[in-house]
PDB file of N, CA and C in Angstrom:
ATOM      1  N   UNK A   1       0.821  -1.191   0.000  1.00  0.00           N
ATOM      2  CA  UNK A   1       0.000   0.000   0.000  1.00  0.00           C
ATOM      3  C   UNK A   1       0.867   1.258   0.000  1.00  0.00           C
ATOM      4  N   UNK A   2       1.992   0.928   1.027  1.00  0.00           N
ATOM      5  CA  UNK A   2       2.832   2.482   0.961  1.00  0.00           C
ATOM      6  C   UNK A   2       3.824   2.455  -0.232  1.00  0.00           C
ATOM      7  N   UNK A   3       4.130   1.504  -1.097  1.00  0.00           N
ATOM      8  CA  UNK A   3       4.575   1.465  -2.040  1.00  0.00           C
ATOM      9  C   UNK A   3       4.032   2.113  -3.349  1.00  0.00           C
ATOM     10  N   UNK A   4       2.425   2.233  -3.461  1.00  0.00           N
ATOM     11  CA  UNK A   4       1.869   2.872  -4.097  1.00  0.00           C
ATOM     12  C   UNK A   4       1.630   4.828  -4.190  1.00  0.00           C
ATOM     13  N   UNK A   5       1.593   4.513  -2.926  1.00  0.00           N
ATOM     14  CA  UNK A   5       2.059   6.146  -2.765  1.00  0.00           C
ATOM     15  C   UNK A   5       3.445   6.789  -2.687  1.00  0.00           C
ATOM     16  N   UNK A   6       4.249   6.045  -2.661  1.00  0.00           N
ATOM     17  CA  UNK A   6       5.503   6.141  -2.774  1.00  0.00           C
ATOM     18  C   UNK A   6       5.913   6.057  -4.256  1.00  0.00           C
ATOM     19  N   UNK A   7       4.898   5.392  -5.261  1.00  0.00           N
ATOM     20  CA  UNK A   7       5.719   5.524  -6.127  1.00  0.00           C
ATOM     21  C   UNK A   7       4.592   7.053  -6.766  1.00  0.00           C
ATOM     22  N   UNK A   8       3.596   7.004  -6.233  1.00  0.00           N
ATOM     23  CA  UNK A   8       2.723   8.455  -6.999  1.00  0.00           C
ATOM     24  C   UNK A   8       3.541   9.834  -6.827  1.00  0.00           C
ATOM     25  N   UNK A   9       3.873   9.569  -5.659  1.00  0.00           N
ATOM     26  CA  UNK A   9       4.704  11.234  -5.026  1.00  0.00           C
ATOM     27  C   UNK A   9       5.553  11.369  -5.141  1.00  0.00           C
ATOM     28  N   UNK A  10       6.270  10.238  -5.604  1.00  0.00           N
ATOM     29  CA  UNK A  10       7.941  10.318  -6.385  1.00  0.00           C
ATOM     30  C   UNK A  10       7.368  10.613  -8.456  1.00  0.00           C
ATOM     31  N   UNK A  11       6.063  10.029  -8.949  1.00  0.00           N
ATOM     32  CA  UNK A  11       5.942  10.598 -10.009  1.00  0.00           C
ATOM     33  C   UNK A  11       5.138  11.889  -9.834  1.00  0.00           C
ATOM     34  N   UNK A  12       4.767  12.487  -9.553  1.00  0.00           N
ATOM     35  CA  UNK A  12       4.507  14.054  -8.997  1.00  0.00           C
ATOM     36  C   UNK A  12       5.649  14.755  -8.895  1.00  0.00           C
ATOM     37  N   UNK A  13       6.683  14.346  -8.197  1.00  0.00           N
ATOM     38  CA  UNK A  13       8.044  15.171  -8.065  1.00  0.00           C
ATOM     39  C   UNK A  13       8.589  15.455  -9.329  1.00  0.00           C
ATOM     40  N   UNK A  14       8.422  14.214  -9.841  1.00  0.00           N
ATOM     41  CA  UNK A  14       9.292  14.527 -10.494  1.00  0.00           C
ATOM     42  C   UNK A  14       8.387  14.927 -12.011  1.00  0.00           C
ATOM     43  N   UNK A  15       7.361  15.537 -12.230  1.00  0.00           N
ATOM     44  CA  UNK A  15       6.344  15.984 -12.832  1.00  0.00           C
ATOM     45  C   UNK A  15       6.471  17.254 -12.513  1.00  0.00           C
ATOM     46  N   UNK A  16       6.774  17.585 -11.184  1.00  0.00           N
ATOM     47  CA  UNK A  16       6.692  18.729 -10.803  1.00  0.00           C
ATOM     48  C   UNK A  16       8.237  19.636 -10.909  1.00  0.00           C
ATOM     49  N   UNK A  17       9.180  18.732 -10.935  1.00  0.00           N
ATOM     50  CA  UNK A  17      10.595  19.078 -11.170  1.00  0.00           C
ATOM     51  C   UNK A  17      11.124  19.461 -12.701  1.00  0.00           C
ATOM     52  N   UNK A  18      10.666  18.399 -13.644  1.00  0.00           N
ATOM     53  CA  UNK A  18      11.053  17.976 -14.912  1.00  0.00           C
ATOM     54  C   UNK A  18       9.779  17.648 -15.821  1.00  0.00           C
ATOM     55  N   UNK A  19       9.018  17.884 -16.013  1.00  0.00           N
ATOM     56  CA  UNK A  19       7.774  18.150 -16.594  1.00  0.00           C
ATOM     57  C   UNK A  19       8.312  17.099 -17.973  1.00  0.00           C
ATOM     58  N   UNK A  20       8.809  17.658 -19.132  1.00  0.00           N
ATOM     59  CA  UNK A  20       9.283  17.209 -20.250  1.00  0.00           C
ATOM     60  C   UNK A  20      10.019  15.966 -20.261  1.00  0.00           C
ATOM     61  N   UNK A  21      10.787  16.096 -19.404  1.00  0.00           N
ATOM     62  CA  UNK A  21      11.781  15.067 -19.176  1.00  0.00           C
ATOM     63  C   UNK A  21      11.287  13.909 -18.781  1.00  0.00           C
ATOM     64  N   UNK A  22      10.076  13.602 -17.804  1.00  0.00           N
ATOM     65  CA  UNK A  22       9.073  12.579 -16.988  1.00  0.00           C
ATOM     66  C   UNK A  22       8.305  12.097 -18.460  1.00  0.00           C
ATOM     67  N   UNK A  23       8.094  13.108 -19.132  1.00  0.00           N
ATOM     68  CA  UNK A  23       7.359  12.675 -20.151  1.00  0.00           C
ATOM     69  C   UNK A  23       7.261  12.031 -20.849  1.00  0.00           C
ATOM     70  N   UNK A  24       8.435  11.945 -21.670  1.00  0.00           N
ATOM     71  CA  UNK A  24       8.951  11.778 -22.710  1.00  0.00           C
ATOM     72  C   UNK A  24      10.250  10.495 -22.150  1.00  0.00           C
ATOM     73  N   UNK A  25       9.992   9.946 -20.916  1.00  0.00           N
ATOM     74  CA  UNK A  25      10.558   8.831 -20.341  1.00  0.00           C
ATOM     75  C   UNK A  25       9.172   7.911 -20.257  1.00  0.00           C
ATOM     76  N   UNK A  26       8.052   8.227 -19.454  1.00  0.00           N
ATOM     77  CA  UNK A  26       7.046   7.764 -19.899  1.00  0.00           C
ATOM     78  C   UNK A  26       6.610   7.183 -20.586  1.00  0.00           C
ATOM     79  N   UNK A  27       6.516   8.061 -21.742  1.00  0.00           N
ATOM     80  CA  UNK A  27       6.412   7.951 -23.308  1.00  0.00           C
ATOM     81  C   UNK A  27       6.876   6.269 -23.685  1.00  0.00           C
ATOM     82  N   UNK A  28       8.100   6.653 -23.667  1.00  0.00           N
ATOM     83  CA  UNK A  28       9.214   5.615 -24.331  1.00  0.00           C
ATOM     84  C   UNK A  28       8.624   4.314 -23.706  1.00  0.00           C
ATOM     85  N   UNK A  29       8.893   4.466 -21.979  1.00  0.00           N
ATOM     86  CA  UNK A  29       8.534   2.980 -21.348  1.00  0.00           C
ATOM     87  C   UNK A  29       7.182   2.950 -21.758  1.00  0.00           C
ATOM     88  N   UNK A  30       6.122   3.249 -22.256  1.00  0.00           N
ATOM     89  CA  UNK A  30       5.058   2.693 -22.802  1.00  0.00           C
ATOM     90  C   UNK A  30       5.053   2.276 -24.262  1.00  0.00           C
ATOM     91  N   UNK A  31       5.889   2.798 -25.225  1.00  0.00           N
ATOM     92  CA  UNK A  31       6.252   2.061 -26.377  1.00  0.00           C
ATOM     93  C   UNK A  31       7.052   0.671 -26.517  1.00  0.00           C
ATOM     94  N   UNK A  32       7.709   1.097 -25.398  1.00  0.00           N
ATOM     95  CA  UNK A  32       8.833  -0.621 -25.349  1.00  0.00           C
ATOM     96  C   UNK A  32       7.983  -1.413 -25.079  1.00  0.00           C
ATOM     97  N   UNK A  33       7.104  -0.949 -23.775  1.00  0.00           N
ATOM     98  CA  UNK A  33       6.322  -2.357 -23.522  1.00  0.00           C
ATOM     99  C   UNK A  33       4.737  -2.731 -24.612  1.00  0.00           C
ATOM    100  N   UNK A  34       5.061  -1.971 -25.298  1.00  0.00           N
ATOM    101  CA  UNK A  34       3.448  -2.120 -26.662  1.00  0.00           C
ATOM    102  C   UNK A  34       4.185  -3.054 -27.609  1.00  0.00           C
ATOM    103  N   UNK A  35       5.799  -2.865 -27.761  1.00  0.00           N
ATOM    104  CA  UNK A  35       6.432  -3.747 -28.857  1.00  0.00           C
ATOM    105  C   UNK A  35       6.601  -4.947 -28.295  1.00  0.00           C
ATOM    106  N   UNK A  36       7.157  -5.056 -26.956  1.00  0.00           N
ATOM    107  CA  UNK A  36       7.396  -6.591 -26.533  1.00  0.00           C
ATOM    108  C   UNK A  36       5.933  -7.188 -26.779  1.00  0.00           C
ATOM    109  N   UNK A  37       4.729  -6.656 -26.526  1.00  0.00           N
ATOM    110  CA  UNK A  37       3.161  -7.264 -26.127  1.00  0.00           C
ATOM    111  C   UNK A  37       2.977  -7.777 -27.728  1.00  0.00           C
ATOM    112  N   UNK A  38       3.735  -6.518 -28.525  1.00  0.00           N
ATOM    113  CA  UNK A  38       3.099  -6.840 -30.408  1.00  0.00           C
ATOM    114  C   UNK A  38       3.528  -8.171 -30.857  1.00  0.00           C
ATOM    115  N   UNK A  39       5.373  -8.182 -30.250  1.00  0.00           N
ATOM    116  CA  UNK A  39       5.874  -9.232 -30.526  1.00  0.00           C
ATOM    117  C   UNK A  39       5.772 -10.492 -30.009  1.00  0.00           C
ATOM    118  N   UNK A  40       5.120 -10.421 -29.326  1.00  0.00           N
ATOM    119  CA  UNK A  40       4.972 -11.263 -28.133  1.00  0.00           C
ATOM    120  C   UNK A  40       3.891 -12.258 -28.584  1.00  0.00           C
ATOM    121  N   UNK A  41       2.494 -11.397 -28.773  1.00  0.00           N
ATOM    122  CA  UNK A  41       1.431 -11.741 -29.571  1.00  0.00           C
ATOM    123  C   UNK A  41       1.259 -12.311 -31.052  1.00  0.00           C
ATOM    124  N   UNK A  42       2.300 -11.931 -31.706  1.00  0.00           N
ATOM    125  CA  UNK A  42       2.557 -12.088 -32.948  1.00  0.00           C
ATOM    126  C   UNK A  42       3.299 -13.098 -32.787  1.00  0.00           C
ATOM    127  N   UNK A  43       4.670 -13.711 -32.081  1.00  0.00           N
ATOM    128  CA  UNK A  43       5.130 -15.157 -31.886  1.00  0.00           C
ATOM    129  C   UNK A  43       4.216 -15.999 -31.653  1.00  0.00           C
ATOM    130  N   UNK A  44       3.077 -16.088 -30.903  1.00  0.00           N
ATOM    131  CA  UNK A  44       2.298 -16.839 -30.653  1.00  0.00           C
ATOM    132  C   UNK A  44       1.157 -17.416 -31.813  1.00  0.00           C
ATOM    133  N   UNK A  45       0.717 -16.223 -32.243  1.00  0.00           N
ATOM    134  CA  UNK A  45      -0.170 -16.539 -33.366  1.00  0.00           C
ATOM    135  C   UNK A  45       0.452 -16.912 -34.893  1.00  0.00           C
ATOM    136  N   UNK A  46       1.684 -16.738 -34.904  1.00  0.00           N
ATOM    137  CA  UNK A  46       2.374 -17.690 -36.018  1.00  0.00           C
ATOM    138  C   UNK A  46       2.302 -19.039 -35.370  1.00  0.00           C
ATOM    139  N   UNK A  47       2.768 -19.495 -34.105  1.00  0.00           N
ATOM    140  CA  UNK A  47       3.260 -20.412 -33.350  1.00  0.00           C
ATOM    141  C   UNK A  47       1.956 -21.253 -33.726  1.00  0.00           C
ATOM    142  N   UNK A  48       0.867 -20.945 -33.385  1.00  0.00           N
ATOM    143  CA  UNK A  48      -0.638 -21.401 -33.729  1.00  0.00           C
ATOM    144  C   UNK A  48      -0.730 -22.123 -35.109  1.00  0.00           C
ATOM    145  N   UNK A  49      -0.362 -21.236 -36.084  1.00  0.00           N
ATOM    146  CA  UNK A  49      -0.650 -21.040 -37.436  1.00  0.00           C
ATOM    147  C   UNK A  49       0.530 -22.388 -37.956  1.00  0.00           C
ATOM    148  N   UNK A  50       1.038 -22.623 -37.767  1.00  0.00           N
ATOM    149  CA  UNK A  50       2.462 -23.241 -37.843  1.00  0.00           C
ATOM    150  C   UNK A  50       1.692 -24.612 -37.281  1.00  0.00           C
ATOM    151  N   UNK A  51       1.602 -24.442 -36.064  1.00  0.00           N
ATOM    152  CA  UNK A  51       0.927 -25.920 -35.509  1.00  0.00           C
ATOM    153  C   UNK A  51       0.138 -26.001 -36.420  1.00  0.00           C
ATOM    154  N   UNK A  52      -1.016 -25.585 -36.836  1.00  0.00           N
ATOM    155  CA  UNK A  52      -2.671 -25.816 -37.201  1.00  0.00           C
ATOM    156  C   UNK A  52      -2.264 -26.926 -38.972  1.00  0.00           C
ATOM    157  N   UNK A  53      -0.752 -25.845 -39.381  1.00  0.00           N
ATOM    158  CA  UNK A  53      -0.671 -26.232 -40.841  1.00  0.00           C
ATOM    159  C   UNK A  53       0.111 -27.336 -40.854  1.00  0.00           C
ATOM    160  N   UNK A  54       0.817 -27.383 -39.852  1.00  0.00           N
ATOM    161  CA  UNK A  54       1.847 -28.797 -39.451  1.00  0.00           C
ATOM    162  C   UNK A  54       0.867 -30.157 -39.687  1.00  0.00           C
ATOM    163  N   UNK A  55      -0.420 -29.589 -39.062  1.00  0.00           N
ATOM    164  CA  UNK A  55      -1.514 -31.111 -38.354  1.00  0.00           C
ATOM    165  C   UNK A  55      -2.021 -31.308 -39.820  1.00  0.00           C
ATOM    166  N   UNK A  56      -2.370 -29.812 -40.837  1.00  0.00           N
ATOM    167  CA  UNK A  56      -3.736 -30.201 -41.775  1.00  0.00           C
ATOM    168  C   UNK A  56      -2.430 -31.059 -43.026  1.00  0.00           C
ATOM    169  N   UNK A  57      -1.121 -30.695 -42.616  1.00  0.00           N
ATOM    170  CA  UNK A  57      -0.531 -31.253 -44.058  1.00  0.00           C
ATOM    171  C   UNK A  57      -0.086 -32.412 -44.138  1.00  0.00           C
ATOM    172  N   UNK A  58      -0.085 -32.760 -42.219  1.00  0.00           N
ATOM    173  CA  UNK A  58       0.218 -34.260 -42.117  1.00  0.00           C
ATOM    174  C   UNK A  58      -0.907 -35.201 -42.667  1.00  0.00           C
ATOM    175  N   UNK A  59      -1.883 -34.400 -42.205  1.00  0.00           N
ATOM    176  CA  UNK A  59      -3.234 -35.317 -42.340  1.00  0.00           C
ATOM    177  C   UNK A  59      -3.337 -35.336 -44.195  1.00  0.00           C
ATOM    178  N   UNK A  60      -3.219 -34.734 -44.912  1.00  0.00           N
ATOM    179  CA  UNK A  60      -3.451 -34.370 -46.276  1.00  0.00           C
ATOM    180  C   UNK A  60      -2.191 -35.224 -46.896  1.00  0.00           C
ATOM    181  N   UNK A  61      -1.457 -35.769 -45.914  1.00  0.00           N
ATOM    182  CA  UNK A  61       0.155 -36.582 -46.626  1.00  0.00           C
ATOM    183  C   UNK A  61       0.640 -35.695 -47.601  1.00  0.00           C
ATOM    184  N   UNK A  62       0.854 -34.637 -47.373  1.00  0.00           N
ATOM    185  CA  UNK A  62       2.108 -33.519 -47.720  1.00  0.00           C
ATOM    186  C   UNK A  62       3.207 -33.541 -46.274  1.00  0.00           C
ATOM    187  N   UNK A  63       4.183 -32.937 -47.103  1.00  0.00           N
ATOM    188  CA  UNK A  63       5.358 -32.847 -46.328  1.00  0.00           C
ATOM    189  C   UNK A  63       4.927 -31.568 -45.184  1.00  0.00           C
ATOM    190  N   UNK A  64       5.370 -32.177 -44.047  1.00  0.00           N
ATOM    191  CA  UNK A  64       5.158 -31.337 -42.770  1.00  0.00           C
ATOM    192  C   UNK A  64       6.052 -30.053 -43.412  1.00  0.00           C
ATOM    193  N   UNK A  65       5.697 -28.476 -42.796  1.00  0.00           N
ATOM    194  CA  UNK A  65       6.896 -27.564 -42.697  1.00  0.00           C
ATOM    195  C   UNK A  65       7.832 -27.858 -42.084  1.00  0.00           C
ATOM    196  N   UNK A  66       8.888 -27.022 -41.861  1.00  0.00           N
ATOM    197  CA  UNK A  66      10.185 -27.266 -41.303  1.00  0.00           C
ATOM    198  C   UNK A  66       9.814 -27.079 -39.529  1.00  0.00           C
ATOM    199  N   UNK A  67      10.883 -26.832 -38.956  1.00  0.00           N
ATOM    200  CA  UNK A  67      10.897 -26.267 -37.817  1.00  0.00           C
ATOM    201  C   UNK A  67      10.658 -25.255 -37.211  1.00  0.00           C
ATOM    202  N   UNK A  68       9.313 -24.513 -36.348  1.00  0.00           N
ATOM    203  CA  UNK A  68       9.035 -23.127 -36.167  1.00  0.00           C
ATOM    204  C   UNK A  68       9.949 -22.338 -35.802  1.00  0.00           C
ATOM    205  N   UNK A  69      10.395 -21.273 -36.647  1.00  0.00           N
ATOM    206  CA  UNK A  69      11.276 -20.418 -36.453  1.00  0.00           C
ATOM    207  C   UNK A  69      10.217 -18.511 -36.683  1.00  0.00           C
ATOM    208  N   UNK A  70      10.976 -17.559 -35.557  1.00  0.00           N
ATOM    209  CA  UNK A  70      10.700 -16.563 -35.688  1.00  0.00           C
ATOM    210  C   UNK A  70      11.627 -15.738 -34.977  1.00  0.00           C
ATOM    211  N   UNK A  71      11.321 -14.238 -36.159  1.00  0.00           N
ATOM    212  CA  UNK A  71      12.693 -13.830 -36.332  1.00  0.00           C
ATOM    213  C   UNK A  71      11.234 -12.373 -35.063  1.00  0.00           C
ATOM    214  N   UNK A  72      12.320 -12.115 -33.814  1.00  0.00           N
ATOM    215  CA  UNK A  72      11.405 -11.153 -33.124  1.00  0.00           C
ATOM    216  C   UNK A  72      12.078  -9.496 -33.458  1.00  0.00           C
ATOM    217  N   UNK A  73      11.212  -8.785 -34.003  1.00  0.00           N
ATOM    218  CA  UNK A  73      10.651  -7.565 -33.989  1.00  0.00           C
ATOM    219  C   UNK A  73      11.879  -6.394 -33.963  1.00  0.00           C
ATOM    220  N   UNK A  74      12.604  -6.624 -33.228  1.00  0.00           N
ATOM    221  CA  UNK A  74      13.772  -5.952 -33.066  1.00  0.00           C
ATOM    222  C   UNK A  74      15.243  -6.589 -33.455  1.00  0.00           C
ATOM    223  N   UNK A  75      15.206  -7.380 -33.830  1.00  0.00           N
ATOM    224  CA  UNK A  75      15.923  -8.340 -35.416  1.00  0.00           C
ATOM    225  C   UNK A  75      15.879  -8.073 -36.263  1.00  0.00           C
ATOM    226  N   UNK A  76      14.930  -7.494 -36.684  1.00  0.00           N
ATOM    227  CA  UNK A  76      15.001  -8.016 -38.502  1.00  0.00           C
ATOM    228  C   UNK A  76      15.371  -6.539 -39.013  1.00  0.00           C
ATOM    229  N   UNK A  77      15.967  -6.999 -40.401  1.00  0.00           N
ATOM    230  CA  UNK A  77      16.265  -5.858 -41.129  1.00  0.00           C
ATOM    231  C   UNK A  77      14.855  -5.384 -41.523  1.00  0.00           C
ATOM    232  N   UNK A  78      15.529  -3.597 -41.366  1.00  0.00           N
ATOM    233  CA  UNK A  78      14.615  -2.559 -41.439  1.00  0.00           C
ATOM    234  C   UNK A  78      15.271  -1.994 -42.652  1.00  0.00           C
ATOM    235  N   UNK A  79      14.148  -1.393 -43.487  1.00  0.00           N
ATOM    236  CA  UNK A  79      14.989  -0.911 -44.939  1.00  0.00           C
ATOM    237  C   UNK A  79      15.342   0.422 -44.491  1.00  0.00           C
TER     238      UNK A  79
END
């Protein structure tokens, strides 16, 4: 409980100290954690997609895909 107010009145201070600066730190730690959640979400639902096509191609006697591989978010070449 006192941890919660401890951390409000330390972000007030420093709101109240550095206005721009709190901000735009803010900012950022809410973008990092939207990309880990994107990437995060997005490993999974290939991961899905990968299983689902693994099962329908065994069953269909085509060659299974390879091995699930994914390349995460902050890897890959950017043009």
């Amino acid at each position: 409980m006192y941890g919660t107010y401890l951390t409000l009145c330390l972000l007030l201070a420093a709101f109240a100290i550095e206005p721009e600066l709190t901000t735009r730190i803010l900012t950022a730690a809410s973008l990092k954690l939207q990309i880990f959640y994107i990437n995060y979400r997005m490993k999974y639902m290939a991961w899905r997609m990968h299983k689902a096509l693994s099962k329908l191609a065994k069953e269909a006697g085509y060659p299974t895909p390879g091995k699930f591989q994914f390349t995460n978010l902050w890897d890959r070449e950017h043009p």
